[in-house]
C-alpha atoms as a PDB file:
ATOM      1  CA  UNK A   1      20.590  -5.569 -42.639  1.00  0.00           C
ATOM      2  CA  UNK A   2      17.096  -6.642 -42.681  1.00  0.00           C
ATOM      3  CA  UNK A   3      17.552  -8.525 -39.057  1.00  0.00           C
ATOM      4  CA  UNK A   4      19.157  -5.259 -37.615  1.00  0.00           C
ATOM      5  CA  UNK A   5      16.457  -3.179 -39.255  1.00  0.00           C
ATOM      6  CA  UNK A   6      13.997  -5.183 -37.085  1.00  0.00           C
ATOM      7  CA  UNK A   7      16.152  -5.263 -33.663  1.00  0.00           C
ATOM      8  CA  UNK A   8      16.336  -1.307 -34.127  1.00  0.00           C
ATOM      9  CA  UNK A   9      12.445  -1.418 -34.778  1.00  0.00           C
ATOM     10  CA  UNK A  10      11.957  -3.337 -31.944  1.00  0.00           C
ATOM     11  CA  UNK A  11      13.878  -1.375 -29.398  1.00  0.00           C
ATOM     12  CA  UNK A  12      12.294   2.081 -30.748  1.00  0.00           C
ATOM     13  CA  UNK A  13       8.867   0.522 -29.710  1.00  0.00           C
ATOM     14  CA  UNK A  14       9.969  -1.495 -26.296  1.00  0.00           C
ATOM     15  CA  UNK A  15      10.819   2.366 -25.118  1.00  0.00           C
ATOM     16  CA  UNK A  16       8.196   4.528 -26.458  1.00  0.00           C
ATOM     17  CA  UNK A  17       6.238   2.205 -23.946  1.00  0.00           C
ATOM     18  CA  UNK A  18       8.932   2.291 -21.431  1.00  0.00           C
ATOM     19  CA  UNK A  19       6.664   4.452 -18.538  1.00  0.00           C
ATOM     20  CA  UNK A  20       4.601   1.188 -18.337  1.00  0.00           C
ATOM     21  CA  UNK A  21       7.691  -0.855 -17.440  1.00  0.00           C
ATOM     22  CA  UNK A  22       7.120  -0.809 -14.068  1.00  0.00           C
ATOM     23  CA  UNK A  23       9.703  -1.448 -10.894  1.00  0.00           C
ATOM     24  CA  UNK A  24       7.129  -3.554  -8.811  1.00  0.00           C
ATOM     25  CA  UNK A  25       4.374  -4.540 -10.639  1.00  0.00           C
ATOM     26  CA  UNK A  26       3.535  -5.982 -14.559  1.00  0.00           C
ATOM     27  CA  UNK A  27       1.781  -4.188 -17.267  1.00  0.00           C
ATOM     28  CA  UNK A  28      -0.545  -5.488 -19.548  1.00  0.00           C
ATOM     29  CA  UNK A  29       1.689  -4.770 -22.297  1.00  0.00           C
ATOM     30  CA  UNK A  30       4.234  -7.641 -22.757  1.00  0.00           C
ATOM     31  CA  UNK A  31       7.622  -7.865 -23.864  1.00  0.00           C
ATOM     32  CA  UNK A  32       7.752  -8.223 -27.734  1.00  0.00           C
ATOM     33  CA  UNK A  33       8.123 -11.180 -29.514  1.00  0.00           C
ATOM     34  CA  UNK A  34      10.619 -13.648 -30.000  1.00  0.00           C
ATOM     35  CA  UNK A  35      12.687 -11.895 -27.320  1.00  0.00           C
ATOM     36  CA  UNK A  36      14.545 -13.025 -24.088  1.00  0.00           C
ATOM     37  CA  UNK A  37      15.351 -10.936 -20.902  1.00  0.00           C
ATOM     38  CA  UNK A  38      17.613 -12.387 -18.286  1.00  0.00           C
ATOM     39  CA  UNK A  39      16.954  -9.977 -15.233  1.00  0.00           C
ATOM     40  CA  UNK A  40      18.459  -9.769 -11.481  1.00  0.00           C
ATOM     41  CA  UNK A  41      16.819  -8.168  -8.231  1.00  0.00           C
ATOM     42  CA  UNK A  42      17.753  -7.656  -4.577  1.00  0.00           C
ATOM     43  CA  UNK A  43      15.654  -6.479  -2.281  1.00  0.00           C
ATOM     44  CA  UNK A  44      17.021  -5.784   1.221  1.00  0.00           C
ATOM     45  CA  UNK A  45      15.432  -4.639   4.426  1.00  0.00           C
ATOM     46  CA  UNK A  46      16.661  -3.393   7.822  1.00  0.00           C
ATOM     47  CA  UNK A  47      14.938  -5.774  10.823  1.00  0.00           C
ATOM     48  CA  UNK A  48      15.015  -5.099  14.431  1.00  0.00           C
ATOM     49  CA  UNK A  49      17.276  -7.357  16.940  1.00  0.00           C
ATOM     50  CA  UNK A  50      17.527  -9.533  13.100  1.00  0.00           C
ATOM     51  CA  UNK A  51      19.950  -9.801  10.479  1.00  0.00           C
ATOM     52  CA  UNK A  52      19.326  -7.594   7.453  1.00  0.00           C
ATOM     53  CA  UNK A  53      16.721  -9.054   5.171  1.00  0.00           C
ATOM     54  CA  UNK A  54      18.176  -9.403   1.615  1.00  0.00           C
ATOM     55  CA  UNK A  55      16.441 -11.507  -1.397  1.00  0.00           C
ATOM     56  CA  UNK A  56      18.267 -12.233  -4.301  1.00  0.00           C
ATOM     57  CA  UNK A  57      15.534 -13.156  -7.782  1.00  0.00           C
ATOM     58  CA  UNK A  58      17.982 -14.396 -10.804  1.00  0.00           C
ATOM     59  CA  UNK A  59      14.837 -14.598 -13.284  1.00  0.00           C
ATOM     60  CA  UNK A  60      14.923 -15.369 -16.963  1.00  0.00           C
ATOM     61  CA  UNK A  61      11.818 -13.951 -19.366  1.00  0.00           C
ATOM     62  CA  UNK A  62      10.779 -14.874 -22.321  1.00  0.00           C
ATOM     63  CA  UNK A  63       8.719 -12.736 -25.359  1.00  0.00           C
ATOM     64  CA  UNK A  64       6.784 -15.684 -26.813  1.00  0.00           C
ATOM     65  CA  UNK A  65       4.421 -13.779 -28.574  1.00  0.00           C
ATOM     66  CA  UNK A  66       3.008 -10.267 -28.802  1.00  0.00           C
ATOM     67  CA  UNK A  67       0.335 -11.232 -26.841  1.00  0.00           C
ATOM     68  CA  UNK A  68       2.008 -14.159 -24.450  1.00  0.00           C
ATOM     69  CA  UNK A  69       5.255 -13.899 -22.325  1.00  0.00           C
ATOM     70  CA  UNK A  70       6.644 -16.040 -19.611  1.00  0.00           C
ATOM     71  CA  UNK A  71       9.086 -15.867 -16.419  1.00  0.00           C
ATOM     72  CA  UNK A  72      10.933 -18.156 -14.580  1.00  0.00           C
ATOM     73  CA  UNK A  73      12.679 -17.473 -11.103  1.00  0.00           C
ATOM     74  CA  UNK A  74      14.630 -18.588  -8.368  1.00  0.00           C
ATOM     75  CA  UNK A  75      14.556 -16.763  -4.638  1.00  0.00           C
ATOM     76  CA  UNK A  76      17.766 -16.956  -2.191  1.00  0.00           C
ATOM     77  CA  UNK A  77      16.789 -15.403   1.014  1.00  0.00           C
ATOM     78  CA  UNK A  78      17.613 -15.000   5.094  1.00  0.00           C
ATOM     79  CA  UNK A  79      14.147 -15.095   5.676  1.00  0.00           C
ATOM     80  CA  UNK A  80      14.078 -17.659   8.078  1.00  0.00           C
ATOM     81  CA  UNK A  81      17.681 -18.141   8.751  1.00  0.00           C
ATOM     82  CA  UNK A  82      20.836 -16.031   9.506  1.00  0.00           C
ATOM     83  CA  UNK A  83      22.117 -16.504   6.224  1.00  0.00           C
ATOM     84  CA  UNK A  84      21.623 -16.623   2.801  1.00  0.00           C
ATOM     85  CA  UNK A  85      19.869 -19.623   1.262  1.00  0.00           C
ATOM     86  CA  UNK A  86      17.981 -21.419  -1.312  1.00  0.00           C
ATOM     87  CA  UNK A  87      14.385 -20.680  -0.211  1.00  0.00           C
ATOM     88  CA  UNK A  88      12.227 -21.627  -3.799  1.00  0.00           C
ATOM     89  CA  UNK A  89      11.217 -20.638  -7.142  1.00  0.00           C
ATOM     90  CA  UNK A  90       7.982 -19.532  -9.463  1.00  0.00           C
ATOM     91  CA  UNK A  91       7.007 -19.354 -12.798  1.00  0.00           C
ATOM     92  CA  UNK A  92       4.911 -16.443 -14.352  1.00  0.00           C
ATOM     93  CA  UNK A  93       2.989 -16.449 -17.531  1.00  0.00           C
ATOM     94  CA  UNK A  94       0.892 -13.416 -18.981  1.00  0.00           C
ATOM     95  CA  UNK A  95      -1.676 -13.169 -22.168  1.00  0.00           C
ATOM     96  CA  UNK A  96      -3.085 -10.123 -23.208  1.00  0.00           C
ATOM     97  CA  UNK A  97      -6.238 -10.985 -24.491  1.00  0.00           C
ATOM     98  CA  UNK A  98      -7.480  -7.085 -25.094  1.00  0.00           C
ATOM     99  CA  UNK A  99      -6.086  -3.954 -26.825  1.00  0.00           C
ATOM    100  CA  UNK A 100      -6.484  -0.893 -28.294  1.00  0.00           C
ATOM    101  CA  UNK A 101      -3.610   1.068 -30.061  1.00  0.00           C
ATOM    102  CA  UNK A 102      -3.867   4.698 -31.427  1.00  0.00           C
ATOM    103  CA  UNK A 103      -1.030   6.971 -32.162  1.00  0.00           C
ATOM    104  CA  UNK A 104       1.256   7.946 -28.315  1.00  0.00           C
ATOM    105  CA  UNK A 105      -1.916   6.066 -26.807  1.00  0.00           C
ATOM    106  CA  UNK A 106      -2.987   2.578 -25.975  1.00  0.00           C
ATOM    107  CA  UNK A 107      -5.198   0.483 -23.791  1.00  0.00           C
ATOM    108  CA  UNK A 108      -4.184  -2.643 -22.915  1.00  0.00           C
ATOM    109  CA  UNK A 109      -5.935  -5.892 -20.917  1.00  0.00           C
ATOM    110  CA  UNK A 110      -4.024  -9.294 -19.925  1.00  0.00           C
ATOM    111  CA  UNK A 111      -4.867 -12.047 -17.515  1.00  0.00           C
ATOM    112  CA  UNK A 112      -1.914 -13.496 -15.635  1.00  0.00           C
ATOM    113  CA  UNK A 113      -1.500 -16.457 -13.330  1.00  0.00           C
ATOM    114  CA  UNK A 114       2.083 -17.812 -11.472  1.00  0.00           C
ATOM    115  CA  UNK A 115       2.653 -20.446  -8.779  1.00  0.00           C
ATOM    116  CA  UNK A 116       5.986 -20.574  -6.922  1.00  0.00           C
ATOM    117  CA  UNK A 117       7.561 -22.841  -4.253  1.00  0.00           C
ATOM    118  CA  UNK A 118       8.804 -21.918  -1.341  1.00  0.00           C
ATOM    119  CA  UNK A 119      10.828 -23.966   1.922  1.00  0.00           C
ATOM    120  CA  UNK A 120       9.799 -20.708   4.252  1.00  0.00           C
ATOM    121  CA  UNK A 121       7.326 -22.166   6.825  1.00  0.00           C
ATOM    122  CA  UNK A 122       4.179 -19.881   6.542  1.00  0.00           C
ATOM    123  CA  UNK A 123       4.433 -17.663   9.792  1.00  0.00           C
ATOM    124  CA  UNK A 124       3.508 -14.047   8.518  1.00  0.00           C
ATOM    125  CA  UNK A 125      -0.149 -12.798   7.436  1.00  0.00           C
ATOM    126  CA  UNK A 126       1.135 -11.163   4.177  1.00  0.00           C
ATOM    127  CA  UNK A 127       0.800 -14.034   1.517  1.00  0.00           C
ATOM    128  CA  UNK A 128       3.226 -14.066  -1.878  1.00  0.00           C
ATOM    129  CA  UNK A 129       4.004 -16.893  -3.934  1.00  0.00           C
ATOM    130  CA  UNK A 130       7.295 -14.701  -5.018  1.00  0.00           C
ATOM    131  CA  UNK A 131       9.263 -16.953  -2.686  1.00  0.00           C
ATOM    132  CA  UNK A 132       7.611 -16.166   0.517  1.00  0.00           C
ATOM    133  CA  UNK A 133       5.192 -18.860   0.122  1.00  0.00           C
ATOM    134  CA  UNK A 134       4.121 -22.130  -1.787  1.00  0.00           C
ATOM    135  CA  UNK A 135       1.140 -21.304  -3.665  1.00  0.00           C
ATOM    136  CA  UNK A 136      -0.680 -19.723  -6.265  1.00  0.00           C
ATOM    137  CA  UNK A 137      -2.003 -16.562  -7.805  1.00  0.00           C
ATOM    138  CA  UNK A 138      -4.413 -15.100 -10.913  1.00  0.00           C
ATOM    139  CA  UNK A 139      -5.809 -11.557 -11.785  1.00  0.00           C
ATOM    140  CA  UNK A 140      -6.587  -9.165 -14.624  1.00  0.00           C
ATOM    141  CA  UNK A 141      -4.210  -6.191 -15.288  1.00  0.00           C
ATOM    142  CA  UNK A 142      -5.461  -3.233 -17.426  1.00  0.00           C
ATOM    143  CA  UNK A 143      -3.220  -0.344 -18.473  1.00  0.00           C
ATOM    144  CA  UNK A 144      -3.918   2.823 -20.063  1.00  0.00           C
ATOM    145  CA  UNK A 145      -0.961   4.786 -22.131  1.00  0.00           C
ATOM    146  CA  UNK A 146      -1.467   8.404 -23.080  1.00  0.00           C
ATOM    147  CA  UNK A 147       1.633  10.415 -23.997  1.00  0.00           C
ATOM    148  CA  UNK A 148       4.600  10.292 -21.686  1.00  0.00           C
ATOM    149  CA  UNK A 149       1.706   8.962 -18.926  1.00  0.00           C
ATOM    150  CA  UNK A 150       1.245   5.699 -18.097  1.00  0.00           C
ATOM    151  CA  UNK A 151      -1.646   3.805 -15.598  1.00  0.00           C
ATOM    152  CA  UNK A 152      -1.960   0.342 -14.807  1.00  0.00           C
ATOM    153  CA  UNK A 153      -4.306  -1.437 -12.249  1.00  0.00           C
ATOM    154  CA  UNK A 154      -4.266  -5.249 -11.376  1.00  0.00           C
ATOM    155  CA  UNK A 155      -6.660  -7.561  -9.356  1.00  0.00           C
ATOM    156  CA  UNK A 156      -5.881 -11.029  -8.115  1.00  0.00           C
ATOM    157  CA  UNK A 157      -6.637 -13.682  -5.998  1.00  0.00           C
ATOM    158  CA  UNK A 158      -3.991 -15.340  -4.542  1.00  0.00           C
ATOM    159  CA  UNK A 159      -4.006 -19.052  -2.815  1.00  0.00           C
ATOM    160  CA  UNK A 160      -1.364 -20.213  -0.220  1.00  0.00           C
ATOM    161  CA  UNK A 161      -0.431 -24.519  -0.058  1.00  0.00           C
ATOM    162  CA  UNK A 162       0.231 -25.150   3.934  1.00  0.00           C
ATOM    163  CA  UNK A 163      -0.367 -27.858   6.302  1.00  0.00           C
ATOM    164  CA  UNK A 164      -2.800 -26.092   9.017  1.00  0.00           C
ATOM    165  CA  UNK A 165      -1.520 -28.528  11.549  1.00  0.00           C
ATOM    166  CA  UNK A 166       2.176 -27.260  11.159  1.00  0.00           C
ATOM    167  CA  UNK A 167       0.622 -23.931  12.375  1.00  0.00           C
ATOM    168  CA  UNK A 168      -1.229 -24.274  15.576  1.00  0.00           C
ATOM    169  CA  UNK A 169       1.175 -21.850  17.829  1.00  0.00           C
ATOM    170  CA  UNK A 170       0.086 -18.796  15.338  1.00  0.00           C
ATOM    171  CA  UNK A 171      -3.142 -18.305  13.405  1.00  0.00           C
ATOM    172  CA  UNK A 172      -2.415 -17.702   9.345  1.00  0.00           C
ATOM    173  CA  UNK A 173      -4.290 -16.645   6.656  1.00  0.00           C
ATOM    174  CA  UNK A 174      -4.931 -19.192   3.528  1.00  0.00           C
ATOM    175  CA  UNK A 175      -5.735 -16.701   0.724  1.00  0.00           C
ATOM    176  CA  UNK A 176      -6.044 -12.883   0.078  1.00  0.00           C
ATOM    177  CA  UNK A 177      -7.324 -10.247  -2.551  1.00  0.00           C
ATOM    178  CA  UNK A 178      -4.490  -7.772  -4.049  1.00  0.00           C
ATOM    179  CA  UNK A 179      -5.224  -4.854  -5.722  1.00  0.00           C
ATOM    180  CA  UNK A 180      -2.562  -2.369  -7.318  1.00  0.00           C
ATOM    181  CA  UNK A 181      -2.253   0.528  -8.805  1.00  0.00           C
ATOM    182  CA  UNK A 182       0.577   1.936 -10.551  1.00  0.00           C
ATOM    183  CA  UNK A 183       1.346   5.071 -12.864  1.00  0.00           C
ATOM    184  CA  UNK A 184       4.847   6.163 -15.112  1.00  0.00           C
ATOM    185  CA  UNK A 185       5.687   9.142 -16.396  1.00  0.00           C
ATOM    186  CA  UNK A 186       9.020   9.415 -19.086  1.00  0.00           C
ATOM    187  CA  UNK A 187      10.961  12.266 -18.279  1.00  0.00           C
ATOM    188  CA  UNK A 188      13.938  11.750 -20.245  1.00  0.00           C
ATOM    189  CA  UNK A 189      14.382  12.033 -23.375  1.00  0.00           C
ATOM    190  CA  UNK A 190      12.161  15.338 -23.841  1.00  0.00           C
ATOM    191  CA  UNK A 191      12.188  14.262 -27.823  1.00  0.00           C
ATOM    192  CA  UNK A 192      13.004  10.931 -28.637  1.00  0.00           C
ATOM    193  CA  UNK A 193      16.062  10.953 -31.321  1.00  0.00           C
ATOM    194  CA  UNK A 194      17.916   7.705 -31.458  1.00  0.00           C
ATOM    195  CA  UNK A 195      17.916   4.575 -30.219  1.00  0.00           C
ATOM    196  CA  UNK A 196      21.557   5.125 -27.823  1.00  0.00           C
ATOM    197  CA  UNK A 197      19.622   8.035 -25.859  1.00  0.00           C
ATOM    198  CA  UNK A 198      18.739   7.317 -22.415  1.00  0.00           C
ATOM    199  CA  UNK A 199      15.897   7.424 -21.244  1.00  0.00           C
ATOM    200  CA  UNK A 200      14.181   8.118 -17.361  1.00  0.00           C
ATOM    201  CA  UNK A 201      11.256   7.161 -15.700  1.00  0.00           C
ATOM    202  CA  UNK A 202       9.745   7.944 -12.050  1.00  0.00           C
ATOM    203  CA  UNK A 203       7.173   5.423 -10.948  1.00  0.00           C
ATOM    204  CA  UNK A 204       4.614   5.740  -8.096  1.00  0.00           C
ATOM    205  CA  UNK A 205       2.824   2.311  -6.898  1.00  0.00           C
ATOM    206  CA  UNK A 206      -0.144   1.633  -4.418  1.00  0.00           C
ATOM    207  CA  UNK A 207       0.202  -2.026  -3.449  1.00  0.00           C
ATOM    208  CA  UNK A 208      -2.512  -3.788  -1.002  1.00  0.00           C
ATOM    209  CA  UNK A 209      -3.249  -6.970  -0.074  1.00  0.00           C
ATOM    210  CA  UNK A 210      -6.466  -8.057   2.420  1.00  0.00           C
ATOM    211  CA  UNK A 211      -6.096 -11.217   3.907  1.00  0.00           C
ATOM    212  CA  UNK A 212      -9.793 -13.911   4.322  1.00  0.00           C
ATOM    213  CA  UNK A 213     -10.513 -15.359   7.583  1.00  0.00           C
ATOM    214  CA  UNK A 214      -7.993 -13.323   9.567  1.00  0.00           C
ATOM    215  CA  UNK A 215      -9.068 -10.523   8.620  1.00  0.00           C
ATOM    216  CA  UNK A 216      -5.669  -8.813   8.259  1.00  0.00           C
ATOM    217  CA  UNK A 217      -4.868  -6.184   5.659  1.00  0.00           C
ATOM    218  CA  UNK A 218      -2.059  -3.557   4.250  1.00  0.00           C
ATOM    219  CA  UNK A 219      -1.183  -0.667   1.746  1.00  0.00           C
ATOM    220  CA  UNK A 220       2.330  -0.082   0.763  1.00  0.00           C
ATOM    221  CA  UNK A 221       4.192   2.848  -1.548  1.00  0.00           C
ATOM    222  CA  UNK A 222       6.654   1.895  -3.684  1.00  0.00           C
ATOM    223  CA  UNK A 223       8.319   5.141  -5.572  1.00  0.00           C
ATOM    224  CA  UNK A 224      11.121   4.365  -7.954  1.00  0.00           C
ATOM    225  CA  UNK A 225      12.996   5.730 -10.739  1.00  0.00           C
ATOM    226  CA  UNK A 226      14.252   3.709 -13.830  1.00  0.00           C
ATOM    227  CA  UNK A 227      16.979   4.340 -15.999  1.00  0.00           C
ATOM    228  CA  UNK A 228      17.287   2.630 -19.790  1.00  0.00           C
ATOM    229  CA  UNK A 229      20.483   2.254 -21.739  1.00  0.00           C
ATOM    230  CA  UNK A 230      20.452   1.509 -24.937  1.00  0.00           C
ATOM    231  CA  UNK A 231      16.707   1.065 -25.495  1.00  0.00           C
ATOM    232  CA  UNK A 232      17.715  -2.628 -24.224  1.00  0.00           C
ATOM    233  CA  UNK A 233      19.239  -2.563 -20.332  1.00  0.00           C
ATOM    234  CA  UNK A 234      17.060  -1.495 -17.677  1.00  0.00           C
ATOM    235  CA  UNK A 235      18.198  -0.066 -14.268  1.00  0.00           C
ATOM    236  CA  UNK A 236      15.520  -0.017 -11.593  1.00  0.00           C
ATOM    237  CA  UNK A 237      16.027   1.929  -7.919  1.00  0.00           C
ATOM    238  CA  UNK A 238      12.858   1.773  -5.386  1.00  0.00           C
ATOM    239  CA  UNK A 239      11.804   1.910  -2.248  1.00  0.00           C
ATOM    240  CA  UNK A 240       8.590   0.283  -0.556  1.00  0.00           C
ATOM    241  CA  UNK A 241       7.161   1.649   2.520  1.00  0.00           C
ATOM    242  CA  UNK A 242       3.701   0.299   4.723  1.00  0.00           C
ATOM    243  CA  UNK A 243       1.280   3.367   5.033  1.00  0.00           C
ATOM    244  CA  UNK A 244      -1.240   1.710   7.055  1.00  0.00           C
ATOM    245  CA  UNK A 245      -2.448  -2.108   8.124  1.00  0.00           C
ATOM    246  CA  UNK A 246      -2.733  -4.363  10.686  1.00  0.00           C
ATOM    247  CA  UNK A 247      -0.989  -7.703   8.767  1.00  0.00           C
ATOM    248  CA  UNK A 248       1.988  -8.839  11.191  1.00  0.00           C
ATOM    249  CA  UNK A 249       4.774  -9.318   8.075  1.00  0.00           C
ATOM    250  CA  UNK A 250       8.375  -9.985   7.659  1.00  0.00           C
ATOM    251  CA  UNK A 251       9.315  -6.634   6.519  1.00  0.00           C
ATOM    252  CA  UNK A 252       7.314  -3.516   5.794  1.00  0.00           C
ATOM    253  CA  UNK A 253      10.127  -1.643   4.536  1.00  0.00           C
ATOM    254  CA  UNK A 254      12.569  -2.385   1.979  1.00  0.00           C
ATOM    255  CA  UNK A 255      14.691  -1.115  -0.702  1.00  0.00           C
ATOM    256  CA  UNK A 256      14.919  -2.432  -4.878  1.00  0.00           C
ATOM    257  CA  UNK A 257      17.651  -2.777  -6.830  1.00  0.00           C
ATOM    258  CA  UNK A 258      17.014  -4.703 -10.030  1.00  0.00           C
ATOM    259  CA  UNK A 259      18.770  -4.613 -13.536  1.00  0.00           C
ATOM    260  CA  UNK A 260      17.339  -6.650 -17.044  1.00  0.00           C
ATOM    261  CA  UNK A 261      19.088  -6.397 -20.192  1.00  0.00           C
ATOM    262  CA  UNK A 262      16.894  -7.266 -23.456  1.00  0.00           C
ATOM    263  CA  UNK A 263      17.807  -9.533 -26.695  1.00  0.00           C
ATOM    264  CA  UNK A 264      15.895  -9.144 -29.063  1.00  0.00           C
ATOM    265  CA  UNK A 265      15.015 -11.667 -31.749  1.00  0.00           C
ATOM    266  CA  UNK A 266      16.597 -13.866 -29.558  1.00  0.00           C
ATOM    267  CA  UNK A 267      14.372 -16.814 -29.991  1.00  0.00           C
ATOM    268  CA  UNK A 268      13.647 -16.423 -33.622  1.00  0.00           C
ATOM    269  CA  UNK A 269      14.726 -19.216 -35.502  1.00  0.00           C
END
């Protein structure tokens, strides 16, 4: 009784948060602790005179703490090629190292850092180590909660590992700034009852990226609207869209599909 006292507990909490669970971007809230999320994404993109573009991130994450959580993933891709392949992987880690909690309101600040792998050769300006490129990337997230209202902004500096001398025929950046800025609002339920209600979320997200030594730059929109069974599966639909730049990248349009399911207490011994 006293173990599914604290799984109910801990799913009441993970969704009066759940405007801050954003489609594209992290919060500086984690995941609580001792818990385990397998999650899936595709992302898919219509090219010109290409095949379609289509990702596919199996990604397991882990609630080590309240204050420290981890990811690992994998990236299958037809970046590069006409078909689907192995293209790399990354691993994630987050500690939130500020907060301040009030009743329906919260401030929140964590530092983050992930490096991934990737077999794409770097041709394109836009730099990700989220299986575009080898490299790596740190920043500071902070995220307000007030209400049903939920902000989040994130800096980082991200690093990309390539041999210049593979790229003479075309000029690419080594590093880049990113800033984001993200904001939730919980639509469903209007009062929260029970944990089996479901609950709804619509998401708006700024996402830029400026390139140094090239010079290049972009913003992107990414709306989306989330859907949470249970207080423990999460359904994620979004679409990302360039509003302005000069970066030359694979795609600058693309749709989200993503679903995570939560266990909670999972890694409690």
């Amino acid at each position: 009784m006293k173990i599914l006292f604290s799984i109910l507990v801990l799913g009441i909490a993970h969704v009066t948060k759940a405007q801050e669970l954003y489609a594209f971007t992290e919060p500086a809230s984690n995941m609580p602790g001792n818990t385990l999320s397998p999650r899936f994404r595709v992302i898919a993109a219509a090219r010109e005179n290409r095949p379609v573009f289509q990702r596919y991130i199996p990604e397991i994450m882990f609630g080590i703490s309240k204050k420290l959580m981890v990811h690992a993933a994998t990236t299958f891709a037809n970046q590069q090629w006409n078909n689907v392949r192995w293209e790399g992987a990354y691993l994630y880690t987050k500690y939130r190292f500020y907060s301040a909690d009030d009743v329906h309101k919260h401030f929140r600040m964590a530092a983050f850092a992930q490096g991934g792998y990737s077999k794409n050769p770097m041709y394109y300006d836009e730099i990700s180590v989220q299986g575009d490129n080898s490299g790596i990337e740190a920043g500071l997230i902070a995220t307000q909660l007030i209400n049903k209202l939920a902000v989040s902004a994130t800096t980082s500096y991200t690093k990309a590992f390539f041999d210049n001398a593979e790229h003479d025929y075309h000029e690419v950046p080594g590093s880049a700034i990113n800033y984001t800025f993200s904001a939730g609002y919980l639509i469903l339920p209007v009062e929260y009852k029970n944990y089996d209600q479901l609950n709804v979320n619509l998401y708006g997200e700024l996402l830029a990226q400026q390139t140094f030594g090239k010079k290049t730059w972009y913003i992107d929109a990414a709306p989306a609207i989330q859907f949470i069974f249970k207080s423990n599966t999460r359904l994620n639909l979004g679409y990302r869209f360039q509003l302005n730049g000069n970066a030359q990248r694979n795609v600058d349009k693309s749709f989200l599909i993503g679903l995570e399911h939560t266990f909670f207490n999972a890694l409690r011994k």
